[in-house]
PDB file of N, CA and C in Angstrom:
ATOM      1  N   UNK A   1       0.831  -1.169   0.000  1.00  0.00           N
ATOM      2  CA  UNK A   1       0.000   0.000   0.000  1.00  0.00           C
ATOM      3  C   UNK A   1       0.883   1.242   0.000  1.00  0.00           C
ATOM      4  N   UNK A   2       0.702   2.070  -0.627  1.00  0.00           N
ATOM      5  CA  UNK A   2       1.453   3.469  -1.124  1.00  0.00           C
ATOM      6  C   UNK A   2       0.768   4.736   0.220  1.00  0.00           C
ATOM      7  N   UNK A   3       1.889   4.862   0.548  1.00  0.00           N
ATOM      8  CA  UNK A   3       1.526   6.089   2.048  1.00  0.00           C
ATOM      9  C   UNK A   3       2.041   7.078   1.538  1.00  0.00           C
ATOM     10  N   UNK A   4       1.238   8.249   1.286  1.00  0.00           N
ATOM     11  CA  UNK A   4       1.814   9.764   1.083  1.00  0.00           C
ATOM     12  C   UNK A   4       1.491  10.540   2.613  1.00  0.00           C
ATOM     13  N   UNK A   5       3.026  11.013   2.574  1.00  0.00           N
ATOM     14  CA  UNK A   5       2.237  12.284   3.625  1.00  0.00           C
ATOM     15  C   UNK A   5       1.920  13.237   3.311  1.00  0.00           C
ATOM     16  N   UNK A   6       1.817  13.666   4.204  1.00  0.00           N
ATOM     17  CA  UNK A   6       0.830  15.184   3.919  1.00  0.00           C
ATOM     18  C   UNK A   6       1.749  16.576   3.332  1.00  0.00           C
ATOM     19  N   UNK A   7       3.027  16.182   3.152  1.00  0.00           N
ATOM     20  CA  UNK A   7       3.805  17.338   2.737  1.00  0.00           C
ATOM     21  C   UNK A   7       3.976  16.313   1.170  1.00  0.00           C
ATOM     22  N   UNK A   8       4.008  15.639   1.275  1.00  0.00           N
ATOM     23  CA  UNK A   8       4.386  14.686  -0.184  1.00  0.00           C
ATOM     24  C   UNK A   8       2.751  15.040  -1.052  1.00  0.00           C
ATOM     25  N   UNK A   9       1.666  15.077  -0.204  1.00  0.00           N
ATOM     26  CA  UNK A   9       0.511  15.055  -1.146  1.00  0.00           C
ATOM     27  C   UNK A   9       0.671  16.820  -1.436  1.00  0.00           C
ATOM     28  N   UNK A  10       0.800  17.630  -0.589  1.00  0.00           N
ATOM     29  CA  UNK A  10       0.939  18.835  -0.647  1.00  0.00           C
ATOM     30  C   UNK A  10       1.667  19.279  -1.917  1.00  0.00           C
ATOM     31  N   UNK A  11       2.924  18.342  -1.945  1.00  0.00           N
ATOM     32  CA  UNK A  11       4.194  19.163  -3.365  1.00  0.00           C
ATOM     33  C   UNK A  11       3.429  18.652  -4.428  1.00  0.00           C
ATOM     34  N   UNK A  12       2.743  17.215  -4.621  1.00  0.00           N
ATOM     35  CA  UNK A  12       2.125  16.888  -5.586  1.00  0.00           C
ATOM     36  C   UNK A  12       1.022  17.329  -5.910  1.00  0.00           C
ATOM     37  N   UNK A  13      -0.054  17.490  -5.111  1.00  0.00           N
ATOM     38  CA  UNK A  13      -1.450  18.886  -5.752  1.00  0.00           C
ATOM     39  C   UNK A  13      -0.579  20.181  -6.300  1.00  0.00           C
ATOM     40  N   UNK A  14       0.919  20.725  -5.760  1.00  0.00           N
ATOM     41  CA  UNK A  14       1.208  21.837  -6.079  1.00  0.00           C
ATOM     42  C   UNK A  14       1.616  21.856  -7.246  1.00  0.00           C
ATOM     43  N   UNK A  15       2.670  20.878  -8.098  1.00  0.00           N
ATOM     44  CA  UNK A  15       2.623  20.698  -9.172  1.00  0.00           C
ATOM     45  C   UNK A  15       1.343  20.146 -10.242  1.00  0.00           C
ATOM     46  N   UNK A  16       0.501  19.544  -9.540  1.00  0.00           N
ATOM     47  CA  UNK A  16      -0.145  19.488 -10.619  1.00  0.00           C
ATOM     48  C   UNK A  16      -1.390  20.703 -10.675  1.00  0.00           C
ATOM     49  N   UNK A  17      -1.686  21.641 -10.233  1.00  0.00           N
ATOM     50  CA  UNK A  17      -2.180  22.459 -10.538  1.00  0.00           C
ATOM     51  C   UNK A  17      -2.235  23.517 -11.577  1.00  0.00           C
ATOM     52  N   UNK A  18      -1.061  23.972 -12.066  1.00  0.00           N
ATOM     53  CA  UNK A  18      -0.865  24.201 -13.371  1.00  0.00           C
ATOM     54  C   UNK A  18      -1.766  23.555 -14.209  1.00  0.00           C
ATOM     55  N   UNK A  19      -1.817  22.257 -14.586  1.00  0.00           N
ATOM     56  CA  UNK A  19      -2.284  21.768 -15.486  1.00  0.00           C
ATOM     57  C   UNK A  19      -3.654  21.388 -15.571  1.00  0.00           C
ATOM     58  N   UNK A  20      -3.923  20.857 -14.008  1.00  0.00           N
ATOM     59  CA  UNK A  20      -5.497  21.119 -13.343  1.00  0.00           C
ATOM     60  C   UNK A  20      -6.670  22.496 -13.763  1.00  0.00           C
ATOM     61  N   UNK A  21      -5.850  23.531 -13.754  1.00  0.00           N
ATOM     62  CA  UNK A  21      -6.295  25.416 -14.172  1.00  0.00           C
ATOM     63  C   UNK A  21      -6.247  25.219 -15.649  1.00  0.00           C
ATOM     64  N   UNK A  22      -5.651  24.482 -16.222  1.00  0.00           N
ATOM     65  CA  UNK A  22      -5.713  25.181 -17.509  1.00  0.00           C
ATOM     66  C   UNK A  22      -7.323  24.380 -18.555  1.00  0.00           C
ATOM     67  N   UNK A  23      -7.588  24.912 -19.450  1.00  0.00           N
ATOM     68  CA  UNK A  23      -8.642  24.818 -20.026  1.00  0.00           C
ATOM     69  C   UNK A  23      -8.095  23.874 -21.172  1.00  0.00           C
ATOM     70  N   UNK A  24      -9.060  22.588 -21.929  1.00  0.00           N
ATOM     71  CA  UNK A  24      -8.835  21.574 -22.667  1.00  0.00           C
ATOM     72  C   UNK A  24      -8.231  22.058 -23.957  1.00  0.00           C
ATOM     73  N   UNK A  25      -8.374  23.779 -24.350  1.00  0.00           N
ATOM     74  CA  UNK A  25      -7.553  24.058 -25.648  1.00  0.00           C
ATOM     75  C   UNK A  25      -5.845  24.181 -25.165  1.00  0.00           C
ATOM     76  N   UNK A  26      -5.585  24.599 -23.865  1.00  0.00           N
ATOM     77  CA  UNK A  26      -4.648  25.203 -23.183  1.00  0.00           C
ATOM     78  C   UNK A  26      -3.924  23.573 -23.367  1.00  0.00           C
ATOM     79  N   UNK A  27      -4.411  22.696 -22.964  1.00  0.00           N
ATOM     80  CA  UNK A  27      -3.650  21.536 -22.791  1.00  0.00           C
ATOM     81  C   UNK A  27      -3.429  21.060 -24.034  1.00  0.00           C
ATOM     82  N   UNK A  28      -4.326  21.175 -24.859  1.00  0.00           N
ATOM     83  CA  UNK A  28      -4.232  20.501 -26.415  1.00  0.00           C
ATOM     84  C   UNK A  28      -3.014  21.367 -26.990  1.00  0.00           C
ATOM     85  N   UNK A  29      -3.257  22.852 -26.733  1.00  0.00           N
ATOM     86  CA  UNK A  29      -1.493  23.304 -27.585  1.00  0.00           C
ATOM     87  C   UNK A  29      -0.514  23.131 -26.730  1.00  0.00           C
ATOM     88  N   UNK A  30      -0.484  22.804 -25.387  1.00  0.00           N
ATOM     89  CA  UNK A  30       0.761  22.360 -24.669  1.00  0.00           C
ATOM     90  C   UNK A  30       1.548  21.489 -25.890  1.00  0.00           C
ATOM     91  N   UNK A  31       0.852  20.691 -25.463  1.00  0.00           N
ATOM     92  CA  UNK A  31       1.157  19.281 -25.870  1.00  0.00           C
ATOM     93  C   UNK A  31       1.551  19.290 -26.898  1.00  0.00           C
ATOM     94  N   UNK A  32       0.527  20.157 -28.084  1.00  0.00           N
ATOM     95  CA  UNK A  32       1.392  20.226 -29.576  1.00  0.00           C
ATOM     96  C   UNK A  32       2.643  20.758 -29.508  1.00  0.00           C
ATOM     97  N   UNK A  33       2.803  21.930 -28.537  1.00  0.00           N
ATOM     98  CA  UNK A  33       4.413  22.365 -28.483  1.00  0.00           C
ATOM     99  C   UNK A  33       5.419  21.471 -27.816  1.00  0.00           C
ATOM    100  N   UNK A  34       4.673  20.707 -26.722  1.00  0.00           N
ATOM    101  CA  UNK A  34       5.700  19.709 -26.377  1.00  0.00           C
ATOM    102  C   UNK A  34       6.214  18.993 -27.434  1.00  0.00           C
ATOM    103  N   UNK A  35       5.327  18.302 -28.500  1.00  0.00           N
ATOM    104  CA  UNK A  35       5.649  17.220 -29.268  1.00  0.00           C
ATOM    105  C   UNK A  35       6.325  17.669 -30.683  1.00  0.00           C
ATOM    106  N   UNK A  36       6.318  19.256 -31.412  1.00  0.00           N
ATOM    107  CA  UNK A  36       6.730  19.989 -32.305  1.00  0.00           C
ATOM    108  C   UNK A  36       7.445  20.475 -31.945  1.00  0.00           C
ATOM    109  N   UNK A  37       7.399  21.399 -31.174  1.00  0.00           N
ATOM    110  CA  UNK A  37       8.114  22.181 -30.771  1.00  0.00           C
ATOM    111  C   UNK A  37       9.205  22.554 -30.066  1.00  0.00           C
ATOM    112  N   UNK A  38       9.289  21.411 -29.008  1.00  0.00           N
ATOM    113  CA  UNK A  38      10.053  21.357 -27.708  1.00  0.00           C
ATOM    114  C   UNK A  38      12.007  21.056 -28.220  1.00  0.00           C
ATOM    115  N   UNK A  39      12.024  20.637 -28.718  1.00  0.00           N
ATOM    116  CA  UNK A  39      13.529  19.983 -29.568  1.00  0.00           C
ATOM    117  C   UNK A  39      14.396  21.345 -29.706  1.00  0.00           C
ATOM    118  N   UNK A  40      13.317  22.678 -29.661  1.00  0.00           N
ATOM    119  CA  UNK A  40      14.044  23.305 -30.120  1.00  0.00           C
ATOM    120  C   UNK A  40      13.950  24.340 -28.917  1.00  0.00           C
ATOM    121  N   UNK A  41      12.453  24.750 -28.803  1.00  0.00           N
ATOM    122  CA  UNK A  41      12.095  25.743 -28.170  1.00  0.00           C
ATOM    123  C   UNK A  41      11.605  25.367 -26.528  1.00  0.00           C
ATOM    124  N   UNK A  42      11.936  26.307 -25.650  1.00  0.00           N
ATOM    125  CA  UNK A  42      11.845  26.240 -24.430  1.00  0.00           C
ATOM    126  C   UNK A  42      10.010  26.538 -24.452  1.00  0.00           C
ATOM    127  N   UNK A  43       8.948  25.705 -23.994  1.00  0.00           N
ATOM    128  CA  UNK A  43       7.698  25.686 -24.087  1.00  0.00           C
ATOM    129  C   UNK A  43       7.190  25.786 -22.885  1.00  0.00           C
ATOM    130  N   UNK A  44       7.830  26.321 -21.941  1.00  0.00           N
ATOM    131  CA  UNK A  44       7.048  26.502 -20.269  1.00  0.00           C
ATOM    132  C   UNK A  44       7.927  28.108 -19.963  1.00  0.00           C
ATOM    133  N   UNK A  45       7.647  27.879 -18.472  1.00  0.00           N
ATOM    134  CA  UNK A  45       7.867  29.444 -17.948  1.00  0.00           C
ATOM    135  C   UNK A  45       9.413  29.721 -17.488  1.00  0.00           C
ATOM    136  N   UNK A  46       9.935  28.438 -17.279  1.00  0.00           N
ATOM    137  CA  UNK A  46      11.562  28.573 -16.482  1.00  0.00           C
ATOM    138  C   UNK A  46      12.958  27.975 -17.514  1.00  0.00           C
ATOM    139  N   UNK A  47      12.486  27.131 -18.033  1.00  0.00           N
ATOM    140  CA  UNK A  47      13.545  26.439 -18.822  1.00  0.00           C
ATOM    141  C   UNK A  47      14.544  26.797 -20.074  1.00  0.00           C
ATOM    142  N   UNK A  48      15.700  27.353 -20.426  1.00  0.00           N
ATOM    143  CA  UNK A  48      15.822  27.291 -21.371  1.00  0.00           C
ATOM    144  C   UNK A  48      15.917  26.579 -22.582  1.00  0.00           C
ATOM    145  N   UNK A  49      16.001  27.731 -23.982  1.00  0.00           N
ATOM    146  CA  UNK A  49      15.511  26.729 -24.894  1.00  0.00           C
ATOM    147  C   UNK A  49      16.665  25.916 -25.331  1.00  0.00           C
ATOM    148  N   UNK A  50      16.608  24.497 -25.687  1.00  0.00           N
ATOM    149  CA  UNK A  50      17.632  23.715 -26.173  1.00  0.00           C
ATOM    150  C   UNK A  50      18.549  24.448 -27.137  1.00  0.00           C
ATOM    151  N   UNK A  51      17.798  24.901 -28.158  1.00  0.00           N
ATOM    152  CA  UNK A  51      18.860  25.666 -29.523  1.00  0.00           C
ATOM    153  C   UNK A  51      18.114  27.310 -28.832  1.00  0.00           C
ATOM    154  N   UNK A  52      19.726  27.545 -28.374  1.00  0.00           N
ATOM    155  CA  UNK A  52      19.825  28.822 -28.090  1.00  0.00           C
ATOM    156  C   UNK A  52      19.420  29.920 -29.223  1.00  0.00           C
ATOM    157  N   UNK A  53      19.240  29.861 -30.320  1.00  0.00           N
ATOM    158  CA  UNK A  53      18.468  30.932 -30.934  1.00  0.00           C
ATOM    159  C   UNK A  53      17.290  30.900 -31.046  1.00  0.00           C
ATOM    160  N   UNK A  54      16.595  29.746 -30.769  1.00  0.00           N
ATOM    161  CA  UNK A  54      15.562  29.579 -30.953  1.00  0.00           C
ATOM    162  C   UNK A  54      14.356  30.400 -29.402  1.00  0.00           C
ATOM    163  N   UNK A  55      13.809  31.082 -29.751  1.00  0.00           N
ATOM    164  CA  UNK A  55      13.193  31.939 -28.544  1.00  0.00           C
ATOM    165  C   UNK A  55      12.318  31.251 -27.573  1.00  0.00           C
ATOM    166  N   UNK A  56      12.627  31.373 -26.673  1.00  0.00           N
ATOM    167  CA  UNK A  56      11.493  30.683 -25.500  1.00  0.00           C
ATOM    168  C   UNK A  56      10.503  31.165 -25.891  1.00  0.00           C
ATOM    169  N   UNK A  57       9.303  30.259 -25.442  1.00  0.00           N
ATOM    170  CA  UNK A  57       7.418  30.227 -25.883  1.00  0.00           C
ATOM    171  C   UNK A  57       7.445  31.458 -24.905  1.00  0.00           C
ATOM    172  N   UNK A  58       7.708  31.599 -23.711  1.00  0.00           N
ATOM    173  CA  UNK A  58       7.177  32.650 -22.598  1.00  0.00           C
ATOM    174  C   UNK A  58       7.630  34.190 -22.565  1.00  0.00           C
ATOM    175  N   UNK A  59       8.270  34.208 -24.033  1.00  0.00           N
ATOM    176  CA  UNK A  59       8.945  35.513 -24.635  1.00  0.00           C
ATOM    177  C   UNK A  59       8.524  35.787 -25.808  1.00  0.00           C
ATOM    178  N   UNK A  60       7.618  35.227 -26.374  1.00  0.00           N
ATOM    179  CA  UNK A  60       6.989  35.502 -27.361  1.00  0.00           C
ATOM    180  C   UNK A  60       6.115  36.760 -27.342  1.00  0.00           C
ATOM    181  N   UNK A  61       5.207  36.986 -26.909  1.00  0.00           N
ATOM    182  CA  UNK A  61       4.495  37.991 -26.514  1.00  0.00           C
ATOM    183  C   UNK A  61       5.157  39.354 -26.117  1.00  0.00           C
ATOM    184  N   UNK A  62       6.401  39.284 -25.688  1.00  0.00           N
ATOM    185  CA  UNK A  62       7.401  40.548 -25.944  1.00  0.00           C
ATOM    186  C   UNK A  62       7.164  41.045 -27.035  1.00  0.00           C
ATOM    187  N   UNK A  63       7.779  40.183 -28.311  1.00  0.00           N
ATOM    188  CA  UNK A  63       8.066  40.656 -29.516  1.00  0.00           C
ATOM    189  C   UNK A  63       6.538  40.535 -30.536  1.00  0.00           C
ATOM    190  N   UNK A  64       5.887  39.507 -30.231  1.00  0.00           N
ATOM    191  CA  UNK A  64       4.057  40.208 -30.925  1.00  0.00           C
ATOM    192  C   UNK A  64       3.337  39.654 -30.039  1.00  0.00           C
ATOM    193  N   UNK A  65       2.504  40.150 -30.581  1.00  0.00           N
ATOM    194  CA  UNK A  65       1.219  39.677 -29.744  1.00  0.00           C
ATOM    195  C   UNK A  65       0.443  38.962 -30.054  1.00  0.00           C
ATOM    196  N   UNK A  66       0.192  38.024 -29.493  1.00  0.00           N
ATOM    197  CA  UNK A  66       0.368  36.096 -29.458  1.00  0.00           C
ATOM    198  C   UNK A  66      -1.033  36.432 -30.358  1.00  0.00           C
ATOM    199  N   UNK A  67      -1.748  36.890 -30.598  1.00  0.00           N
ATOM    200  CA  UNK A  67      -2.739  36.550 -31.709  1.00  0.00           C
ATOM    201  C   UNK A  67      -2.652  37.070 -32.849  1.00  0.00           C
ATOM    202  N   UNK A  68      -1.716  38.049 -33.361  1.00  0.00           N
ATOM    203  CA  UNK A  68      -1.245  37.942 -34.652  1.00  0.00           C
ATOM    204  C   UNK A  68      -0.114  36.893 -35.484  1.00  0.00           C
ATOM    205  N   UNK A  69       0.097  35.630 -34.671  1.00  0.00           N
ATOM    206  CA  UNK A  69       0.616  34.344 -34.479  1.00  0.00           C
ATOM    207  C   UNK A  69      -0.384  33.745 -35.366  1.00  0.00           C
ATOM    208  N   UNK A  70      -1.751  34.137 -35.214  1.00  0.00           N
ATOM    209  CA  UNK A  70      -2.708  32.902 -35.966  1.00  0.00           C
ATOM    210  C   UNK A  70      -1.991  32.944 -37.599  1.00  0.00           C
ATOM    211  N   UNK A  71      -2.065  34.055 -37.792  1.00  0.00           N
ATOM    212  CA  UNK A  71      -1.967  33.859 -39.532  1.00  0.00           C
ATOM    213  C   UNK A  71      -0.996  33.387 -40.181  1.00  0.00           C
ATOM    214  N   UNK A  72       0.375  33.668 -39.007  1.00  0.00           N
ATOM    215  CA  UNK A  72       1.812  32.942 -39.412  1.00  0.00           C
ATOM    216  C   UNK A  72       1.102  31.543 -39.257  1.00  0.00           C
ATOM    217  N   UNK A  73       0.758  30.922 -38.483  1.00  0.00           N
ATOM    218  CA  UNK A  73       0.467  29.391 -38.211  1.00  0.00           C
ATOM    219  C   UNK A  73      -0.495  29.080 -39.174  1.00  0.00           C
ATOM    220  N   UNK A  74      -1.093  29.407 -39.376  1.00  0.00           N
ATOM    221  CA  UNK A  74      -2.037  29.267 -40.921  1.00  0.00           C
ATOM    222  C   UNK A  74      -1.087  28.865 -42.392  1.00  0.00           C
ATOM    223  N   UNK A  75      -0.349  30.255 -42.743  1.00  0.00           N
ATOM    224  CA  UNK A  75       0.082  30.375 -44.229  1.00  0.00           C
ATOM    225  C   UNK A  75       1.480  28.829 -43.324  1.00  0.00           C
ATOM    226  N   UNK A  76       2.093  29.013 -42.766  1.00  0.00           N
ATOM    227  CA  UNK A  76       3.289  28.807 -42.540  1.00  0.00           C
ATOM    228  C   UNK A  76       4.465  29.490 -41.731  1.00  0.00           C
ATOM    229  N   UNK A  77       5.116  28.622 -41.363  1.00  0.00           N
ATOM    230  CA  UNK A  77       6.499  29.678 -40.416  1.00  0.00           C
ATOM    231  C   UNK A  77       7.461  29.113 -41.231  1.00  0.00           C
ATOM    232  N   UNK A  78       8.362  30.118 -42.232  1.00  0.00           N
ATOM    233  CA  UNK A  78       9.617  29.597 -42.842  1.00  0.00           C
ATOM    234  C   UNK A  78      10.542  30.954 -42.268  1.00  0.00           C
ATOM    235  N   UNK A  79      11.573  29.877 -41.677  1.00  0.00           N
ATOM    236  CA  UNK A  79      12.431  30.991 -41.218  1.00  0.00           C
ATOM    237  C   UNK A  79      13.675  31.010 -41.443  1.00  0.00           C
ATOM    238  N   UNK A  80      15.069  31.848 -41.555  1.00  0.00           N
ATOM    239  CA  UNK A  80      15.963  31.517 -42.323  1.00  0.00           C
ATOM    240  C   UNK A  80      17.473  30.282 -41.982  1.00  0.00           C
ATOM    241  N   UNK A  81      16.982  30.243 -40.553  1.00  0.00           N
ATOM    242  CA  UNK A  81      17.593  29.438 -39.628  1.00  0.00           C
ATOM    243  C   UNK A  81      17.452  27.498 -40.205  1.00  0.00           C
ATOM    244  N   UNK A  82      18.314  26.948 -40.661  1.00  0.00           N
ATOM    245  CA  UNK A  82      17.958  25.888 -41.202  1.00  0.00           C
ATOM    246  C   UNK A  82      17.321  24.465 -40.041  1.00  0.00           C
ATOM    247  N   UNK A  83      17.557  25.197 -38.589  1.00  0.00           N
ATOM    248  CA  UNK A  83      17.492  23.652 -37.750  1.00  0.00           C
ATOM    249  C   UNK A  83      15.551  24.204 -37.687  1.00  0.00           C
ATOM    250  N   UNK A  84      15.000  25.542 -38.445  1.00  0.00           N
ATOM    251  CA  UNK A  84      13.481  25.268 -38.254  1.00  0.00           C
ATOM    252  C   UNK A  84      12.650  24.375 -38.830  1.00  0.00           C
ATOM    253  N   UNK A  85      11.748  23.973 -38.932  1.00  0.00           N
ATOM    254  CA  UNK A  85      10.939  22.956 -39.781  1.00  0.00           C
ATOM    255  C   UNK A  85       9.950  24.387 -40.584  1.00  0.00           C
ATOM    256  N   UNK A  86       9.678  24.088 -42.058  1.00  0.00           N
ATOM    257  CA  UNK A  86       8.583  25.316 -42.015  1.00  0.00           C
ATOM    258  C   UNK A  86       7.291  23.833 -41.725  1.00  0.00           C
ATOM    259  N   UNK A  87       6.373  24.225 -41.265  1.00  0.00           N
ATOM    260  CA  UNK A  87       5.119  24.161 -40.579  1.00  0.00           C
ATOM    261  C   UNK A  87       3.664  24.670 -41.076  1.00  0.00           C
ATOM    262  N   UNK A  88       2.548  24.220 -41.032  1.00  0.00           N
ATOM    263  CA  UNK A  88       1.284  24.976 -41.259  1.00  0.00           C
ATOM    264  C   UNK A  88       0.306  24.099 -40.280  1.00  0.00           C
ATOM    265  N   UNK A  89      -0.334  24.805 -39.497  1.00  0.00           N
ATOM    266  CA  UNK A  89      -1.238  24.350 -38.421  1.00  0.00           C
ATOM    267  C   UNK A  89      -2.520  24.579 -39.111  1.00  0.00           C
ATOM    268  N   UNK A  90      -3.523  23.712 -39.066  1.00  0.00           N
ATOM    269  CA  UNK A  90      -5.380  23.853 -39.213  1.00  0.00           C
ATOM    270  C   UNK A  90      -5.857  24.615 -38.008  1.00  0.00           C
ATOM    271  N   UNK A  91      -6.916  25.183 -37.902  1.00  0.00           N
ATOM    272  CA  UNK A  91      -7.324  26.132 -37.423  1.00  0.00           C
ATOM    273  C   UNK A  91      -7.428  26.075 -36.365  1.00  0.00           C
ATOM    274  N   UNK A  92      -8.058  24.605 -35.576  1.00  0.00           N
ATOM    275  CA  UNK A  92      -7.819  23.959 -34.346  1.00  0.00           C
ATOM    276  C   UNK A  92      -6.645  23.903 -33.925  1.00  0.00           C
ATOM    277  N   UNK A  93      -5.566  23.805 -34.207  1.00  0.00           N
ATOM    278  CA  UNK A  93      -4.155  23.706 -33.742  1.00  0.00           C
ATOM    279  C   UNK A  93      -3.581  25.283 -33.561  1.00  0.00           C
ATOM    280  N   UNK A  94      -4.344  26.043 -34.568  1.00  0.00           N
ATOM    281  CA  UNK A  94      -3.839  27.444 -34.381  1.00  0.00           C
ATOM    282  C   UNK A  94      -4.402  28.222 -32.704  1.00  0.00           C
ATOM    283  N   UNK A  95      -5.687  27.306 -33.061  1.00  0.00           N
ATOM    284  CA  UNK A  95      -6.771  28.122 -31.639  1.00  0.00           C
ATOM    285  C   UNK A  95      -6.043  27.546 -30.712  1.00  0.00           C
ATOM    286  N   UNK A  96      -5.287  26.182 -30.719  1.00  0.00           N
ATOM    287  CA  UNK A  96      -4.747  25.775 -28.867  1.00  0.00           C
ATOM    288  C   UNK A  96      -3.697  26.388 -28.535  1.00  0.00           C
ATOM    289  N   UNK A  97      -2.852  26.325 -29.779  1.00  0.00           N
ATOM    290  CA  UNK A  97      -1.385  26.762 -29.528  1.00  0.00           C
ATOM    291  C   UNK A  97      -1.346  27.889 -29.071  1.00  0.00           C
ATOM    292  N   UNK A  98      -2.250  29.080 -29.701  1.00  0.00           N
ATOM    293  CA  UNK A  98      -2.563  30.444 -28.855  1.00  0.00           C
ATOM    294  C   UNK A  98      -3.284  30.950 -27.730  1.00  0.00           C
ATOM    295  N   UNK A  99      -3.880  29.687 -27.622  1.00  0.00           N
ATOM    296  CA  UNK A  99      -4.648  29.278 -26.424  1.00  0.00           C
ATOM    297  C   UNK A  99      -3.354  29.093 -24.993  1.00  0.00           C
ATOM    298  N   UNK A 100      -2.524  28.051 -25.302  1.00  0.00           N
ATOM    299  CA  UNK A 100      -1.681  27.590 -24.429  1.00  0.00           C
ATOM    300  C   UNK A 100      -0.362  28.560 -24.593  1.00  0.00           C
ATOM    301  N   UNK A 101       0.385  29.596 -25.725  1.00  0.00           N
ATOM    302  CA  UNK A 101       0.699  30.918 -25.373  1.00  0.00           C
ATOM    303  C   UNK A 101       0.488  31.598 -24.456  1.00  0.00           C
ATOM    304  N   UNK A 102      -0.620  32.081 -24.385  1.00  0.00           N
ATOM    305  CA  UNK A 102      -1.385  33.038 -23.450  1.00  0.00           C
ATOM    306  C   UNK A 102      -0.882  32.809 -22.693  1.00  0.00           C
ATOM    307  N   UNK A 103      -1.185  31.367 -21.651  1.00  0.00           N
ATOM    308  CA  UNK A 103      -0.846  30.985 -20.528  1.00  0.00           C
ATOM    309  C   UNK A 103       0.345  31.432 -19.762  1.00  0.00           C
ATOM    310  N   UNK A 104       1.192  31.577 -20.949  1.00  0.00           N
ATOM    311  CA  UNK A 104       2.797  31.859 -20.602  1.00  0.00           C
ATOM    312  C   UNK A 104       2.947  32.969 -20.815  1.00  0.00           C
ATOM    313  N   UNK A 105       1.729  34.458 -21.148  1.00  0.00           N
ATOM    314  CA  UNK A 105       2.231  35.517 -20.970  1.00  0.00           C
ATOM    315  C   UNK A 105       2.599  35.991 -19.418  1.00  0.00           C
TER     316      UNK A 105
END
């Protein structure tokens, strides 16, 4: 039988709350950035990104504003950096990914 104490159940509700708060589009573009994205780009609030030119997700919103993102993710992202993939998201993938942005403004 598995015994948590009460400081062990405590750290574990604390981490999982993040993900508990967030809303089913919020989790659906996590995840797409985890699984696209992550190789390159830092996709949470603390971590840096693996390929240092590549900009952390939680700095995005510095440089635009995460919903003029839809239309790049629509036509495509070609960028001149060769380790990018160019990319085109369907409309659902555009709505989570900016969905789960936000999160990290």
């Amino acid at each position: 039988m598995l015994r948590l104490s009460l400081r062990q159940m405590l750290v574990a509700l604390t981490l999982m709350a993040p993900a508990l708060a967030m809303s089913p589009a919020e989790q659906r573009g996590k995840k797409y950035a985890l699984t696209n994205c992550a190789r390159c780009h830092s996709v949470d609030r603390t971590t840096p990104s693996p390929l240092k030119i590549a900009p952390p997700f939680r700095t995005l919103h510095n440089r635009y504003p995460v919903e003029t993102l839809a239309e790049a993710f629509a036509e495509g992202i070609y960028t001149g950096h060769p380790a990018m993939p160019a990319f085109e998201l369907d409309p659902d993938q555009i709505h989570d990914l900016l969905s789960y942005l936000k999160t990290l403004e």
